[in-house]
Protein backbone atom coordinates (compact mmCIF):
# COMPACT_ATOMS: atom_id res chain seq x y z
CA UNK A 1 -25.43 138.41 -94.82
CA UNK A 2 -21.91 137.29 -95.70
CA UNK A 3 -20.61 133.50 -95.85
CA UNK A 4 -22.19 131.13 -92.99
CA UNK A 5 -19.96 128.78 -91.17
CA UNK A 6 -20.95 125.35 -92.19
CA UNK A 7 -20.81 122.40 -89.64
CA UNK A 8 -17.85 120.74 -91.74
CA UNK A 9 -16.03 124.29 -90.82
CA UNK A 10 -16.51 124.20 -86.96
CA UNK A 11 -15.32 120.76 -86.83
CA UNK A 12 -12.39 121.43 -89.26
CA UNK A 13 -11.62 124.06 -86.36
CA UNK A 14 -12.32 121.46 -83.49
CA UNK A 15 -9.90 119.17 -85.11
CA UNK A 16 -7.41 122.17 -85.26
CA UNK A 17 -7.73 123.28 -81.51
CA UNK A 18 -6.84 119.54 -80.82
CA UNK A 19 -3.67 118.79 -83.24
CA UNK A 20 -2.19 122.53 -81.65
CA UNK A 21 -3.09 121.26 -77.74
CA UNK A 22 -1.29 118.12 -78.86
CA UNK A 23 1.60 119.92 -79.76
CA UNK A 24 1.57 122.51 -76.93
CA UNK A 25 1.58 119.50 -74.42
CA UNK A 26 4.18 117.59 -76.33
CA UNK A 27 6.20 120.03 -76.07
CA UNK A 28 6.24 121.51 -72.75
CA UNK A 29 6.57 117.33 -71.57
CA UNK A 30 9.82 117.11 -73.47
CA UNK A 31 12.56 117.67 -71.20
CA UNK A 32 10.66 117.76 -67.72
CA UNK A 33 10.10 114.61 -66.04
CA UNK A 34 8.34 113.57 -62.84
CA UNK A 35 4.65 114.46 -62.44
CA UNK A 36 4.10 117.67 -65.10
CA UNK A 37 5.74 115.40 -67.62
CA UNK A 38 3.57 113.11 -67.41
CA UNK A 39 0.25 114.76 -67.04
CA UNK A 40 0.94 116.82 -70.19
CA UNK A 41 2.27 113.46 -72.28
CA UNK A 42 -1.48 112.41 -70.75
CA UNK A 43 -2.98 115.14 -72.39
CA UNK A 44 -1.54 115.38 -75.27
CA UNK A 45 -3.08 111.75 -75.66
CA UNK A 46 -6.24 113.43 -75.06
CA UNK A 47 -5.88 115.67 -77.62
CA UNK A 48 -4.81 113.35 -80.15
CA UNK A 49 -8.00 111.04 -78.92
CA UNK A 50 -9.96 114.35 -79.80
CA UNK A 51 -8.80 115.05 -82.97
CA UNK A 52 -9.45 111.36 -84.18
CA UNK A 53 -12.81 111.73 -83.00
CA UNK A 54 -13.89 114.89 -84.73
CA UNK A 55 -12.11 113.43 -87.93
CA UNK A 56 -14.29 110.49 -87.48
CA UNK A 57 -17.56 113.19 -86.83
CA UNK A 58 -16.13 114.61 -90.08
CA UNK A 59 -15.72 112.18 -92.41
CA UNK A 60 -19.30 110.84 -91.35
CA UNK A 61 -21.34 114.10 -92.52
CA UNK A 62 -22.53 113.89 -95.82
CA UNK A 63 -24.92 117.31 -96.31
CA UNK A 64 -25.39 119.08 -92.85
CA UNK A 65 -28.26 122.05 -92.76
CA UNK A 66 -28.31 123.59 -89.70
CA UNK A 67 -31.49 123.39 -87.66
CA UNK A 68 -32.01 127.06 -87.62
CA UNK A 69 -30.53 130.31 -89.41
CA UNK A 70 -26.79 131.96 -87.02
CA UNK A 71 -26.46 135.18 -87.75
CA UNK A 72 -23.38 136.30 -89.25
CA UNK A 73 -21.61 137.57 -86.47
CA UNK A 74 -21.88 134.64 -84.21
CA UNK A 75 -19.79 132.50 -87.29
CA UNK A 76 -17.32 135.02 -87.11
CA UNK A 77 -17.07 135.14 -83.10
CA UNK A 78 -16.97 131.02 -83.06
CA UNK A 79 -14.19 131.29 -86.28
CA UNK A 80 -11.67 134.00 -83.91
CA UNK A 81 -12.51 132.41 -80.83
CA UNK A 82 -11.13 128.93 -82.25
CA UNK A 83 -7.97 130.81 -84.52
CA UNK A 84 -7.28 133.06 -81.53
CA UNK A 85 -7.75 131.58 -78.33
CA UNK A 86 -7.35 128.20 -77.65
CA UNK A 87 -4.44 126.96 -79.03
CA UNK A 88 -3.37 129.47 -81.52
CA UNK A 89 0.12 129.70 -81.97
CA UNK A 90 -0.78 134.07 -81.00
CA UNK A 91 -1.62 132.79 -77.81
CA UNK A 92 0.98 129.66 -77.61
CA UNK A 93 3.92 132.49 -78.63
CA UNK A 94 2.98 134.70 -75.08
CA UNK A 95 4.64 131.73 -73.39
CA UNK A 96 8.48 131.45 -73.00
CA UNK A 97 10.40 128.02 -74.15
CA UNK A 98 12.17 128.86 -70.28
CA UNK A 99 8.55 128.83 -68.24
CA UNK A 100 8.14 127.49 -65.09
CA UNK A 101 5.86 124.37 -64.79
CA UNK A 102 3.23 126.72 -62.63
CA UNK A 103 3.47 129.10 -65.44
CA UNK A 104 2.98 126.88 -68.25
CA UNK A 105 0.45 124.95 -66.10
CA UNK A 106 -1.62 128.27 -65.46
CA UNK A 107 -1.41 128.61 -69.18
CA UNK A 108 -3.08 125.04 -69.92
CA UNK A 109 -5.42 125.73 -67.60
CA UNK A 110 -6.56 128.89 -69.43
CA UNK A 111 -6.21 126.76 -72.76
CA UNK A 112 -8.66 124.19 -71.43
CA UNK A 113 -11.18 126.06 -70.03
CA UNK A 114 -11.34 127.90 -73.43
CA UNK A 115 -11.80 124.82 -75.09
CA UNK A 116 -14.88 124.26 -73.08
CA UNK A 117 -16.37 127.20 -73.43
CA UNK A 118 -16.25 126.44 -77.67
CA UNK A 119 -17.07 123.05 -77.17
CA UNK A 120 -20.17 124.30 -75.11
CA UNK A 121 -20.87 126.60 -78.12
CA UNK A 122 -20.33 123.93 -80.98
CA UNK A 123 -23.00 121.75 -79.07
CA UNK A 124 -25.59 124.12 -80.77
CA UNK A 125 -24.46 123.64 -84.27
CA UNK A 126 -24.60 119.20 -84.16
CA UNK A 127 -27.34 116.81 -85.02
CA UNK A 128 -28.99 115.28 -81.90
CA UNK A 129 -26.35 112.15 -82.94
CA UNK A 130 -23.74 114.12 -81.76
CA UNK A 131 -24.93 115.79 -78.68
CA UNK A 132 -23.73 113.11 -76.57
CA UNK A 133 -20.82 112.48 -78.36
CA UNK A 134 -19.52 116.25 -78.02
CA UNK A 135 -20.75 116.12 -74.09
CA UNK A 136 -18.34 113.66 -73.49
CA UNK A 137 -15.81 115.60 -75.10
CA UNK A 138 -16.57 118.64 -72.99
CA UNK A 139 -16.30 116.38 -69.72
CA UNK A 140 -12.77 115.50 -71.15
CA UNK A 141 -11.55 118.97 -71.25
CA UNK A 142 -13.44 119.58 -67.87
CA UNK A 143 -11.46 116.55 -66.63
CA UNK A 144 -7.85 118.10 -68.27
CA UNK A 145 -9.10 121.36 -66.04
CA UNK A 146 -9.18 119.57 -62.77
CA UNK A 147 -6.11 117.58 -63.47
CA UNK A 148 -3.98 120.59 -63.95
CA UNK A 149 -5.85 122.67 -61.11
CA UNK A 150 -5.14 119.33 -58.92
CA UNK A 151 -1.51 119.59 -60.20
CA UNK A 152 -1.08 123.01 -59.52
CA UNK A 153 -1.95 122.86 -55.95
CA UNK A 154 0.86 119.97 -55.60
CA UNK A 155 3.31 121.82 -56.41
């Protein structure tokens, strides 16, 4: 069995997905106004509320052994599914500068609802001090998911 994913790593990649979604809705805001402005300015708060969070998880680990042995393969699935789906700048490139907002907002959507689904998946690999702590980050991005589905019907 090759190198195991240590906690410190899946948070180091939690903290990435967040600093990309913060720049992915900073971006699309600029320029737009009205309603899609402002939701994605509101999430890119979110994101930046993440990432200070997960620091925070972080810094406060000191020697983290995971309850029970991951085989190798699931690291690797949990390291490509955070460096390749989420936020990745792979899957941030597939989307034009020139978008429309449903376009880009169908694109968050999928962003967020991949974010859940590792969230859901990092759950296994935290302390029982953290459980509730990552739950309420997994409402969060359920939360961003309605918001944008909510938007997109509005429009």
């Amino acid at each position: 069995m090759g190198t195991i994913l240590s906690i410190d790593e899946v948070l180091q990649f939690a903290i990435t997905i967040e600093t990309k979604g913060e720049e992915f809705y900073r971006t699309r805001a600029a320029g737009r106004t009205g309603p899609v402005a402002d939701l994605f300015l509101l999430l890119a708060d979110d994101e930046a509320k993440h990432r200070a969070f997960f620091t925070q998880m972080l810094r406060a680990l000191t020697s983290y052994q995971p309850p029970q042995s991951y085989p190798e393969e699931y690291f690797e699935y949990l390291r490509a599914y955070a460096e390749q789906t989420v936020f990745s700048s792979k899957a941030t490139a597939t989307l034009p500068a020139s978008a429309e907002p449903l376009e880009v907002i169908d694109f968050a959507i999928g962003r967020e609802l991949a974010s859940i689904a590792y969230y859901s998946e990092l759950r296994s690999f935290l302390g029982d001090e953290h459980r509730e702590q990552i739950e309420q980050v997994i409402q969060e991005e359920r939360s961003h998911f309605l918001r944008l589905s909510n938007l997109r019907k509005s429009l």
